[in-house]
C-alpha atoms as a PDB file:
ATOM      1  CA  UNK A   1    -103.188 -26.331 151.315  1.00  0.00           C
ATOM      2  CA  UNK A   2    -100.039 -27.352 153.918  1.00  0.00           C
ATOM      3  CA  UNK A   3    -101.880 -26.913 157.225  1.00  0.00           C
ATOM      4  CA  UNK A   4     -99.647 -29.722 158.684  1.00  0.00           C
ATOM      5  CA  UNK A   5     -96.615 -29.301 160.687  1.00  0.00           C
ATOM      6  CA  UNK A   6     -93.386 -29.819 158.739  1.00  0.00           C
ATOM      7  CA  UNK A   7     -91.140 -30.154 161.746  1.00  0.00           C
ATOM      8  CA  UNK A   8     -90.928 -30.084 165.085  1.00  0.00           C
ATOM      9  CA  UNK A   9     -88.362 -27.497 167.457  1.00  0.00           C
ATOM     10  CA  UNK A  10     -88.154 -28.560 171.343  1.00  0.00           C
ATOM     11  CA  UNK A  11     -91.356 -30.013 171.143  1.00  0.00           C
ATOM     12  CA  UNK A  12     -93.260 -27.385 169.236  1.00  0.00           C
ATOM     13  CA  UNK A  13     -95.074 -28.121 166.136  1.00  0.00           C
ATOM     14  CA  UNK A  14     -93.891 -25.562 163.610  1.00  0.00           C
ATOM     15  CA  UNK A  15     -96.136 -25.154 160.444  1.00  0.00           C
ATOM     16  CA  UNK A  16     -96.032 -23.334 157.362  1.00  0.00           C
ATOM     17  CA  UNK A  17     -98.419 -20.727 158.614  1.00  0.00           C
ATOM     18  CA  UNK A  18     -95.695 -20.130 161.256  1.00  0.00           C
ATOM     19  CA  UNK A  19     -92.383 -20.491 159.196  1.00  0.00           C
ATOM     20  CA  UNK A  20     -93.866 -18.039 156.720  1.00  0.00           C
ATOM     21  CA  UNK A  21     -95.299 -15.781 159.974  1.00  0.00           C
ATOM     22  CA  UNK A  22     -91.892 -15.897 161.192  1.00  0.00           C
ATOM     23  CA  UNK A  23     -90.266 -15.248 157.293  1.00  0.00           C
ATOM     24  CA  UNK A  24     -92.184 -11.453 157.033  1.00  0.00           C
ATOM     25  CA  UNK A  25     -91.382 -10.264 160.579  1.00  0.00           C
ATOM     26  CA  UNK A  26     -87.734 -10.906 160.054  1.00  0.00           C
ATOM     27  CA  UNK A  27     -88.186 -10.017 155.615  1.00  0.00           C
ATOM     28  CA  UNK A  28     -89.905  -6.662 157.405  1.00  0.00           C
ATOM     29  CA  UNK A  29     -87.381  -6.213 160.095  1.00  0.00           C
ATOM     30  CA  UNK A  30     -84.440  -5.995 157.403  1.00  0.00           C
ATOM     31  CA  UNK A  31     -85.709  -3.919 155.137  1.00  0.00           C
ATOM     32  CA  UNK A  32     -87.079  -0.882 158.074  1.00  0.00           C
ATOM     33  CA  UNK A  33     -83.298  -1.555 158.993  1.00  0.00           C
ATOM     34  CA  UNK A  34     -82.082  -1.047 155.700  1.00  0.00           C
ATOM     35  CA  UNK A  35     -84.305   1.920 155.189  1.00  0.00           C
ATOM     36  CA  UNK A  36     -83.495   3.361 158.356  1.00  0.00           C
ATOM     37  CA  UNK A  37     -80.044   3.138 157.494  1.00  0.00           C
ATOM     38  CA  UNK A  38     -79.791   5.398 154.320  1.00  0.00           C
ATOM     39  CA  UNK A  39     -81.970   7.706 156.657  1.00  0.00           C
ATOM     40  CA  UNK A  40     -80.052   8.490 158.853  1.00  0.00           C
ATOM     41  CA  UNK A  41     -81.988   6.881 161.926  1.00  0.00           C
ATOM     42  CA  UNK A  42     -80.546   4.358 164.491  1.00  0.00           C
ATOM     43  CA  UNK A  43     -80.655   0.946 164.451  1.00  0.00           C
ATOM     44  CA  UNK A  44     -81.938   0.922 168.128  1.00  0.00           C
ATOM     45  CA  UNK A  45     -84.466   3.323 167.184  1.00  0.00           C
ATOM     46  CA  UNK A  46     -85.876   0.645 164.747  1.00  0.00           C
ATOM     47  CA  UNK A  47     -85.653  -1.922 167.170  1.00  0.00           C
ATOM     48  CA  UNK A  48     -87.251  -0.298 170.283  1.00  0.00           C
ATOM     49  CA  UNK A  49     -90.199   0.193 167.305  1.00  0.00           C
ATOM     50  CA  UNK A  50     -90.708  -3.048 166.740  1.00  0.00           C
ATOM     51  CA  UNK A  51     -91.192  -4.440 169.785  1.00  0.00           C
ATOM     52  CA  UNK A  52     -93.874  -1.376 170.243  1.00  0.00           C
ATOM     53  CA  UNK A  53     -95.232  -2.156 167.242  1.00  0.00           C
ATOM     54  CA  UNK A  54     -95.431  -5.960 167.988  1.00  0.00           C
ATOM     55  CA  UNK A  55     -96.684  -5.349 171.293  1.00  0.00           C
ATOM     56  CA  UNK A  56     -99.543  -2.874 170.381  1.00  0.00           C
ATOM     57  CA  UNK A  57    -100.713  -5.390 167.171  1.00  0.00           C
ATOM     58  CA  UNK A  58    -101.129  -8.618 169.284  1.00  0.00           C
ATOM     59  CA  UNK A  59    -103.005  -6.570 171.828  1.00  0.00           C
ATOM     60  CA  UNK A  60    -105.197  -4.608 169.141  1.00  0.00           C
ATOM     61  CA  UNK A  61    -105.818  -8.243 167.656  1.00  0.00           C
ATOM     62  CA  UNK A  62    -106.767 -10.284 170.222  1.00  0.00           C
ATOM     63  CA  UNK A  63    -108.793  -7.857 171.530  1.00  0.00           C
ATOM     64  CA  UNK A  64    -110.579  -7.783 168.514  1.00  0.00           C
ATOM     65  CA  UNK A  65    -110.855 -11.209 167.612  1.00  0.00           C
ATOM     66  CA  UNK A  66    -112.028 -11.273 171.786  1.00  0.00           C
ATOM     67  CA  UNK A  67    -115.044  -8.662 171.063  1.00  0.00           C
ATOM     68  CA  UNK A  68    -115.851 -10.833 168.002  1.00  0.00           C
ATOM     69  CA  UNK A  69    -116.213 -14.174 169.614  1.00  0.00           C
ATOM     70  CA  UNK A  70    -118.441 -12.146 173.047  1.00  0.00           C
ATOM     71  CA  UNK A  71    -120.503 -10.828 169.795  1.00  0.00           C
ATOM     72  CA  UNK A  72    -121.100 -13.649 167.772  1.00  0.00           C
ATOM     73  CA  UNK A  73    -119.318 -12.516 164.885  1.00  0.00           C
ATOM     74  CA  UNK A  74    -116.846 -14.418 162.929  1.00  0.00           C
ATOM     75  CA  UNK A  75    -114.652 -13.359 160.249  1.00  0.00           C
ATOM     76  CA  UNK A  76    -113.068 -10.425 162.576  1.00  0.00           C
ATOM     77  CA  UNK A  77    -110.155  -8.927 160.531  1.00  0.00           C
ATOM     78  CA  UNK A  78    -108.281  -8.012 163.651  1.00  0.00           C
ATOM     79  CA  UNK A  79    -104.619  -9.281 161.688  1.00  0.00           C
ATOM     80  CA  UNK A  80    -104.706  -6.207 159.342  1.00  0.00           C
ATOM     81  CA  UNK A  81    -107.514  -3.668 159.415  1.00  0.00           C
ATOM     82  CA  UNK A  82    -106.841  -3.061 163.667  1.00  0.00           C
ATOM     83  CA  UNK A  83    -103.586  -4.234 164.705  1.00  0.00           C
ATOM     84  CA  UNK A  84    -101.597  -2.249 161.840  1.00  0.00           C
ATOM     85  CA  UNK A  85    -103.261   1.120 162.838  1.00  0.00           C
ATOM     86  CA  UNK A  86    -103.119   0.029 166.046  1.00  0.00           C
ATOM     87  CA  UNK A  87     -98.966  -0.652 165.602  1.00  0.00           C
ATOM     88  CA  UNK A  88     -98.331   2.966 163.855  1.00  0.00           C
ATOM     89  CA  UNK A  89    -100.541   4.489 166.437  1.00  0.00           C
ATOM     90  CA  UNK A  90     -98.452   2.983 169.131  1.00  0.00           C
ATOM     91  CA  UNK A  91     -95.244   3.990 167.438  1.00  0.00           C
ATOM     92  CA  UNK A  92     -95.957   7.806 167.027  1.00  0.00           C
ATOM     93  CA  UNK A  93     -96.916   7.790 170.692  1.00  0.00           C
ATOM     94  CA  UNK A  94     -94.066   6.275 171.862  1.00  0.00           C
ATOM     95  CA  UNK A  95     -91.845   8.454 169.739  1.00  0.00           C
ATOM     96  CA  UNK A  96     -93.624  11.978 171.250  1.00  0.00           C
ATOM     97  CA  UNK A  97     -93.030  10.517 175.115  1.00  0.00           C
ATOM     98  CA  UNK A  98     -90.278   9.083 174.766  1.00  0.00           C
ATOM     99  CA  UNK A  99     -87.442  11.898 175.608  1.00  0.00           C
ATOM    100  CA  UNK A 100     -84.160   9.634 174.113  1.00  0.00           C
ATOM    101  CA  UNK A 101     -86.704   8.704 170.821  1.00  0.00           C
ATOM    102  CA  UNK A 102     -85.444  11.882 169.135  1.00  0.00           C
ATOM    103  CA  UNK A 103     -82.052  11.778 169.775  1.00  0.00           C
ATOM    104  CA  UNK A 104     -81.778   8.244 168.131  1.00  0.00           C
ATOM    105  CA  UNK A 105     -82.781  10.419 164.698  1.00  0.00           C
ATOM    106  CA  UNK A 106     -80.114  11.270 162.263  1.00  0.00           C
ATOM    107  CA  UNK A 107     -78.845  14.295 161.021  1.00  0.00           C
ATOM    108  CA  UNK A 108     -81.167  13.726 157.638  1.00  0.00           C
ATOM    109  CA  UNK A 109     -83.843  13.041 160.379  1.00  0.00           C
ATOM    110  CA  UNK A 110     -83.763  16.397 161.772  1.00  0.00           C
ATOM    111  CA  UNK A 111     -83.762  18.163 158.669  1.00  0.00           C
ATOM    112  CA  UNK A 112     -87.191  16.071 158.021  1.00  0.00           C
ATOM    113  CA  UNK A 113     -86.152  14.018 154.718  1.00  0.00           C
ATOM    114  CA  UNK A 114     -88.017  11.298 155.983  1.00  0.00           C
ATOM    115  CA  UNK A 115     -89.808  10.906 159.335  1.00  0.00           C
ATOM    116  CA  UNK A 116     -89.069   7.528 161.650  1.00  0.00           C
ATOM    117  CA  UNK A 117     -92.878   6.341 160.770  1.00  0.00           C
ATOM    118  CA  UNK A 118     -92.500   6.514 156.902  1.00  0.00           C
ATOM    119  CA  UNK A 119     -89.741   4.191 157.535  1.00  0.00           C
ATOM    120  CA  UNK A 120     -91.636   1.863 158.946  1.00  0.00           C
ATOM    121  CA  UNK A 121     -94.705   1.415 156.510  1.00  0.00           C
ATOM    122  CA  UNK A 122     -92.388  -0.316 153.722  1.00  0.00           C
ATOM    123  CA  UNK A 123     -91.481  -2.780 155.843  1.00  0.00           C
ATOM    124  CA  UNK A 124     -94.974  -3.611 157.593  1.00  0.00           C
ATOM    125  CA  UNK A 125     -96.192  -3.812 153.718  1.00  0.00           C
ATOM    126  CA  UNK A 126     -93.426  -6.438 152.922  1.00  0.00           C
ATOM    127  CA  UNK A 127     -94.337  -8.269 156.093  1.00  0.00           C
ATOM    128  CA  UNK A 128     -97.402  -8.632 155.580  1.00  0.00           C
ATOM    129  CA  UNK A 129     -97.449  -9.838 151.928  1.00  0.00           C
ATOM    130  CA  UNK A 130     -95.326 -12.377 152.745  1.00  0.00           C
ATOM    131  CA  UNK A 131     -97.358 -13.460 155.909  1.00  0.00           C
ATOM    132  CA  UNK A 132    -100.624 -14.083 153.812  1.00  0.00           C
ATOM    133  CA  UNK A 133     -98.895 -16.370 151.484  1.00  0.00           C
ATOM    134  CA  UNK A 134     -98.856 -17.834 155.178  1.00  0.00           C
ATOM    135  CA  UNK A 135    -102.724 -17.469 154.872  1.00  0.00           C
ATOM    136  CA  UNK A 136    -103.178 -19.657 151.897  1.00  0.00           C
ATOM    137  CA  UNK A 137    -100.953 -22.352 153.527  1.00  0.00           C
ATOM    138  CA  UNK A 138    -103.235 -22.818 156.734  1.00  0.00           C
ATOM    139  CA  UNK A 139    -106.838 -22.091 154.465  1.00  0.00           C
ATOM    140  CA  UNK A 140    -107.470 -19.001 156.419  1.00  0.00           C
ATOM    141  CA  UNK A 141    -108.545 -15.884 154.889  1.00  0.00           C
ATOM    142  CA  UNK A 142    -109.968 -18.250 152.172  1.00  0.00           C
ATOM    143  CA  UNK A 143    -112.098 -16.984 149.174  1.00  0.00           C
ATOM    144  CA  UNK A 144    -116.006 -17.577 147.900  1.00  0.00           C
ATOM    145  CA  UNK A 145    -116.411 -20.442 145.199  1.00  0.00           C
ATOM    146  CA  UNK A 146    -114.837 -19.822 141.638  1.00  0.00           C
ATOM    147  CA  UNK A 147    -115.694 -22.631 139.932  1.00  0.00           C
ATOM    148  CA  UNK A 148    -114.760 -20.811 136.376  1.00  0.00           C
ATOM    149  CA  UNK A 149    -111.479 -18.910 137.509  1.00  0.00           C
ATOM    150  CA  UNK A 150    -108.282 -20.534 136.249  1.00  0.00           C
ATOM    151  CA  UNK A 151    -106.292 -19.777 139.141  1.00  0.00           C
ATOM    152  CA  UNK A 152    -108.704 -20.535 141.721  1.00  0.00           C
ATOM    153  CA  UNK A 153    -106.960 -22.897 144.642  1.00  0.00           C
ATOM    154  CA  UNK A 154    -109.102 -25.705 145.957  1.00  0.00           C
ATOM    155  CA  UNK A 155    -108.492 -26.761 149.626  1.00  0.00           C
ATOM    156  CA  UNK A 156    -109.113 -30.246 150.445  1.00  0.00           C
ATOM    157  CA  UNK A 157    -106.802 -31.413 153.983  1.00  0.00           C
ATOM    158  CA  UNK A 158    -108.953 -31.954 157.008  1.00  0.00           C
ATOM    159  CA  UNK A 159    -107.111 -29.630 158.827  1.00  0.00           C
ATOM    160  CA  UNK A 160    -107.561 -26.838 156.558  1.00  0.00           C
ATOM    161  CA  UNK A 161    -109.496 -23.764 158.141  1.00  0.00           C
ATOM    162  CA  UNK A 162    -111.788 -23.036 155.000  1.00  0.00           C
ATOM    163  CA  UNK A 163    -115.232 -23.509 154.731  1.00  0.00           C
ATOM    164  CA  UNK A 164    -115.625 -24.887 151.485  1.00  0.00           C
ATOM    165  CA  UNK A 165    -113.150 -27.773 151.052  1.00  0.00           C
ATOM    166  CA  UNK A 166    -112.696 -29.654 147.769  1.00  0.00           C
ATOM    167  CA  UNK A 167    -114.849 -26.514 146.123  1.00  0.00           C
ATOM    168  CA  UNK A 168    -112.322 -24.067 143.894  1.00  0.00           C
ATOM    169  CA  UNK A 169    -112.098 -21.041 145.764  1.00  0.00           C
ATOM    170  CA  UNK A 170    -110.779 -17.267 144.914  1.00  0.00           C
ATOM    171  CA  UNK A 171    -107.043 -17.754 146.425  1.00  0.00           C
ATOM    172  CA  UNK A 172    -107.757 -13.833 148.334  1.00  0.00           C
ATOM    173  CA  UNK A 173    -104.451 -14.452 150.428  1.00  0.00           C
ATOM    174  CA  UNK A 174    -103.024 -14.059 147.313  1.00  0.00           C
ATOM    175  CA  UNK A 175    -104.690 -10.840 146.120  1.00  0.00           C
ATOM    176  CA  UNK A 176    -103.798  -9.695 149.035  1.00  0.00           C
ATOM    177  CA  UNK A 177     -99.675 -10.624 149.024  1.00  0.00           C
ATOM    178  CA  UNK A 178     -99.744  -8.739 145.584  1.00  0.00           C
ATOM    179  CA  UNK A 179    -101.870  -5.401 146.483  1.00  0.00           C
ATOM    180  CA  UNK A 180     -98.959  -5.529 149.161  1.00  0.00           C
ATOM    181  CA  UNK A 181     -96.361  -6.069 147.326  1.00  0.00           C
ATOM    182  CA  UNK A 182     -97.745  -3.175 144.451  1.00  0.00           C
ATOM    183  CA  UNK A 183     -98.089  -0.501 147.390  1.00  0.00           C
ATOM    184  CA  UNK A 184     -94.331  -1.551 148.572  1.00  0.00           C
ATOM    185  CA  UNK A 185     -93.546  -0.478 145.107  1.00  0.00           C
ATOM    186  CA  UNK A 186     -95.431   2.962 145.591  1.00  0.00           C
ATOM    187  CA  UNK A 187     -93.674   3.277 148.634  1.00  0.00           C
ATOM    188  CA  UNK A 188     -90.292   2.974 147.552  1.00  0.00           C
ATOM    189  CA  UNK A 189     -90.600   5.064 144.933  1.00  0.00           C
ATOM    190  CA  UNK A 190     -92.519   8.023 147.021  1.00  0.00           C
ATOM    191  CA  UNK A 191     -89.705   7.939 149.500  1.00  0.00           C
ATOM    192  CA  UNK A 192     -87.319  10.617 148.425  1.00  0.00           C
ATOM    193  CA  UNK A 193     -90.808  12.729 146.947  1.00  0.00           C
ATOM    194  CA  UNK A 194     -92.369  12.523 149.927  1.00  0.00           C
ATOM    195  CA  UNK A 195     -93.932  16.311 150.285  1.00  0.00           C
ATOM    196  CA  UNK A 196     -95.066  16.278 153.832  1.00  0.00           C
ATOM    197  CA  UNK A 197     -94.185  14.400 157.419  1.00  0.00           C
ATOM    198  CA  UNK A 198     -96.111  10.815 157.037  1.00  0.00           C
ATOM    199  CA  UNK A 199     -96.772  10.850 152.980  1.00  0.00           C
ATOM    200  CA  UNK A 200     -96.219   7.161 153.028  1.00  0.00           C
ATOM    201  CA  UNK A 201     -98.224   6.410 155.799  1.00  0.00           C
ATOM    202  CA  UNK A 202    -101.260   7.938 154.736  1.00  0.00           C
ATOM    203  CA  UNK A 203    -100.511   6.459 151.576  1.00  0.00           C
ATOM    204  CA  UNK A 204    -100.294   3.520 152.755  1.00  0.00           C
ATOM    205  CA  UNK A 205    -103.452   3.658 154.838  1.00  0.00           C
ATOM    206  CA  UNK A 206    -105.261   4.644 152.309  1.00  0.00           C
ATOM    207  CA  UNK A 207    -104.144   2.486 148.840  1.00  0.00           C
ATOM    208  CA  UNK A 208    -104.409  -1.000 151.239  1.00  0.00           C
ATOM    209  CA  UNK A 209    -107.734   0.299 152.438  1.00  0.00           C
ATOM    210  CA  UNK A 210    -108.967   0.402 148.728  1.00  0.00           C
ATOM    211  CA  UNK A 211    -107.226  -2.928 147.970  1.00  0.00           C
ATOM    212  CA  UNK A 212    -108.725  -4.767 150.941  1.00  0.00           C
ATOM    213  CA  UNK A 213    -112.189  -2.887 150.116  1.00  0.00           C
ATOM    214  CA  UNK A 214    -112.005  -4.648 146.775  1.00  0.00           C
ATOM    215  CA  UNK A 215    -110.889  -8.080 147.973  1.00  0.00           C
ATOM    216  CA  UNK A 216    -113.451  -8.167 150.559  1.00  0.00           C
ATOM    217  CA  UNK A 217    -116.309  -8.878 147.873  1.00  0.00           C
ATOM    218  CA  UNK A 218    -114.235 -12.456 147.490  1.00  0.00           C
ATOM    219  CA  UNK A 219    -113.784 -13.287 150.825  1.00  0.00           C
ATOM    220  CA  UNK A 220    -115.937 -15.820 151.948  1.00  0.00           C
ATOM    221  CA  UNK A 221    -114.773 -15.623 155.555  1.00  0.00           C
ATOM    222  CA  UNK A 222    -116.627 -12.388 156.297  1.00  0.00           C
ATOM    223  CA  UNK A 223    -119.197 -11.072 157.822  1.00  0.00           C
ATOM    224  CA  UNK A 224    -121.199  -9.011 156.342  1.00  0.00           C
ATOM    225  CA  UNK A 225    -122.879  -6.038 158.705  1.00  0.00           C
ATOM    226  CA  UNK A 226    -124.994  -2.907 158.286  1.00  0.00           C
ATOM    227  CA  UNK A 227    -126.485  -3.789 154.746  1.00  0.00           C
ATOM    228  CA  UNK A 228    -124.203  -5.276 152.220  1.00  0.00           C
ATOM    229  CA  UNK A 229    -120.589  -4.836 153.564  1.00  0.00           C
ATOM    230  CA  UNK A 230    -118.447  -6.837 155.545  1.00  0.00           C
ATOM    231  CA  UNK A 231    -116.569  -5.680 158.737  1.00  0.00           C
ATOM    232  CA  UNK A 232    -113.189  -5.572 156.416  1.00  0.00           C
ATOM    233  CA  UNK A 233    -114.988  -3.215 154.182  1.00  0.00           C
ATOM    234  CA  UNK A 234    -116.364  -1.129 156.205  1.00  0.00           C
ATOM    235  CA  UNK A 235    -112.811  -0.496 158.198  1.00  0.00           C
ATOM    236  CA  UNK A 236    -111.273  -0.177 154.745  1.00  0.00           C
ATOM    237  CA  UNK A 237    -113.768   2.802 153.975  1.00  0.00           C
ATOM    238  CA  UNK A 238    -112.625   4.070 157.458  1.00  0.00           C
ATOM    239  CA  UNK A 239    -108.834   3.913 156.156  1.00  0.00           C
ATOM    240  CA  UNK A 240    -109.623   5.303 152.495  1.00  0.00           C
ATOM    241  CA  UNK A 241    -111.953   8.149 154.316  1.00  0.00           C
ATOM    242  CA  UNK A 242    -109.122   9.168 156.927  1.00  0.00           C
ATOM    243  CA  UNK A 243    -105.911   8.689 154.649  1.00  0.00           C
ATOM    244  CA  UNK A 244    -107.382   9.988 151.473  1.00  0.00           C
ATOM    245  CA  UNK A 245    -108.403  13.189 153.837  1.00  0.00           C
ATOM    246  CA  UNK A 246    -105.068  13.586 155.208  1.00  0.00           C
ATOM    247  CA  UNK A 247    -103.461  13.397 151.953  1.00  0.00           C
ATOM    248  CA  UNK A 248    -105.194  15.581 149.743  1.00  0.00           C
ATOM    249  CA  UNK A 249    -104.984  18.139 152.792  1.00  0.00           C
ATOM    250  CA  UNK A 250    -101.322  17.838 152.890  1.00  0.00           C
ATOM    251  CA  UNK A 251    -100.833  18.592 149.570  1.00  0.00           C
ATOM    252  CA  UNK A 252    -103.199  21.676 149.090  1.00  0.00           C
ATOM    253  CA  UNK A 253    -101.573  22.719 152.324  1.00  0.00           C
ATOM    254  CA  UNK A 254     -97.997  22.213 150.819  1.00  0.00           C
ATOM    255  CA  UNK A 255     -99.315  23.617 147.156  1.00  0.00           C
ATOM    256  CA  UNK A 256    -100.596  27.072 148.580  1.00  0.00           C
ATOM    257  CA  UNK A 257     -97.439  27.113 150.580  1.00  0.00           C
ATOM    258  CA  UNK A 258     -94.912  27.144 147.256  1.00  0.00           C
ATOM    259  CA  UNK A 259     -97.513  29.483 145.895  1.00  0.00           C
ATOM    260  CA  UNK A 260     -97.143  31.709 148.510  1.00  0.00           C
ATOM    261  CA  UNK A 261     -93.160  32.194 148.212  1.00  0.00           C
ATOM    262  CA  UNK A 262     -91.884  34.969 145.908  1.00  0.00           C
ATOM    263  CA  UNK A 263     -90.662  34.074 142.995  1.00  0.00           C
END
């Protein structure tokens, strides 16, 4: 829809993919900070996590995108369905080796109110609804035909990156900014419920794996593999499968506990 470059900085083209790219690291960066605040943990904490984080994503996504182009495939959804498992992954390693990691924790911290990692998962879903509004801006990400659909989006610059220019499309970037923005919601309100260590990562795991499962079946960027799902859906079943197990585990776990102490 904008895919041009509204300005220029030192020589650098800077487009709205990029402004808006820019907008949810820094959107997701002040609210893990604000979080982390009424949690007790460091701000140094937070910030040594992002750059992990950010590190560990643009590796898990090039390499992905890399395997995809050696294989032929197009479509790979290395932005979301690797390099955000790949981030949290990252983080909880670097918070086990990392000897001064614990003593940036808070007293609330220690007495395991919230762990460092459900911190983080608020922010990385505000991030990333805002970068996908991004999406729509550069026609990446874009949707199958919708002739019918009221609020389907038609892209129709040169530069755009979707397929089907000047045909009305599903605007999935879209569905995808608001199943985001819906599980922030979840999130926020789960915070001070959470039962176990990591409710609202599994949570989070799991309810985006089900909304991206679901918006798949309007993408029309991606490749569909081993019958009738796409590569998305098939790492979104992966999510649901491994979240969905850890959660309900938790909480029988957690039930029989309570059950367990007199009365």
């Amino acid at each position: 829809m904008f895919p041009e470059p509204v300005l220029r900085v030192a020589g650098i083209e800077v487009t709205p993919f990029s402004l808006l790219y820019v907008a949810g690291l820094v959107a997701g960066m002040w609210l893990a900070l604000r979080l982390a605040r009424d949690q007790g943990v460091r701000r140094t904490l937070m910030i040594d996590l992002a750059m992990v984080g950010g590190v560990a994503a643009f590796v898990a996504a090039w390499a992905t995108q890399r395997a995809g182009s050696l294989a032929g495939l197009d479509g790979m959804p290395g932005q979301a369905m690797v390099s955000i498992p790949a981030m949290l992954a990252a983080q909880a390693l670097w918070l086990r080796i990392r000897p001064n990691a614990r003593r940036g924790q808070g007293e609330a911290q220690r007495k395991c109110e919230s762990p460092v990692l459900d911190t983080v998962v608020p922010a990385v879903a505000l991030g990333h609804a805002i970068t996908r509004v991004g999406c729509l801006c550069a026609g990446c990400c874009y949707g199958t035909p919708a002739w019918n659909l009221p609020w389907a989006v038609t892209y129709s610059h040169p530069a755009s990156s979707s397929a089907y220019r000047g045909v009305p499309v599903h605007p999935t970037p879209i569905y995808d900014a608001m199943a985001n923005l819906a599980i922030l919601a979840l999130l926020l309100s789960l915070r001070q419920r959470a039962v176990f260590r990591g409710t609202l990562v599994w949570v989070y795991l799991s309810t985006y794996g089900g909304a991206r499962f679901v918006i798949e079946f309007c993408r029309g960027d991606a490749t569909v593999i081993a019958g009738a799902l796409t590569i998305g859906q098939w790492l979104s079943l992966a999510w649901v499968t491994v979240g969905g197990a850890v959660v309900t585990r938790r909480l029988y776990g957690s039930a029989r506990s309570q059950s367990r102490q007199p009365r």
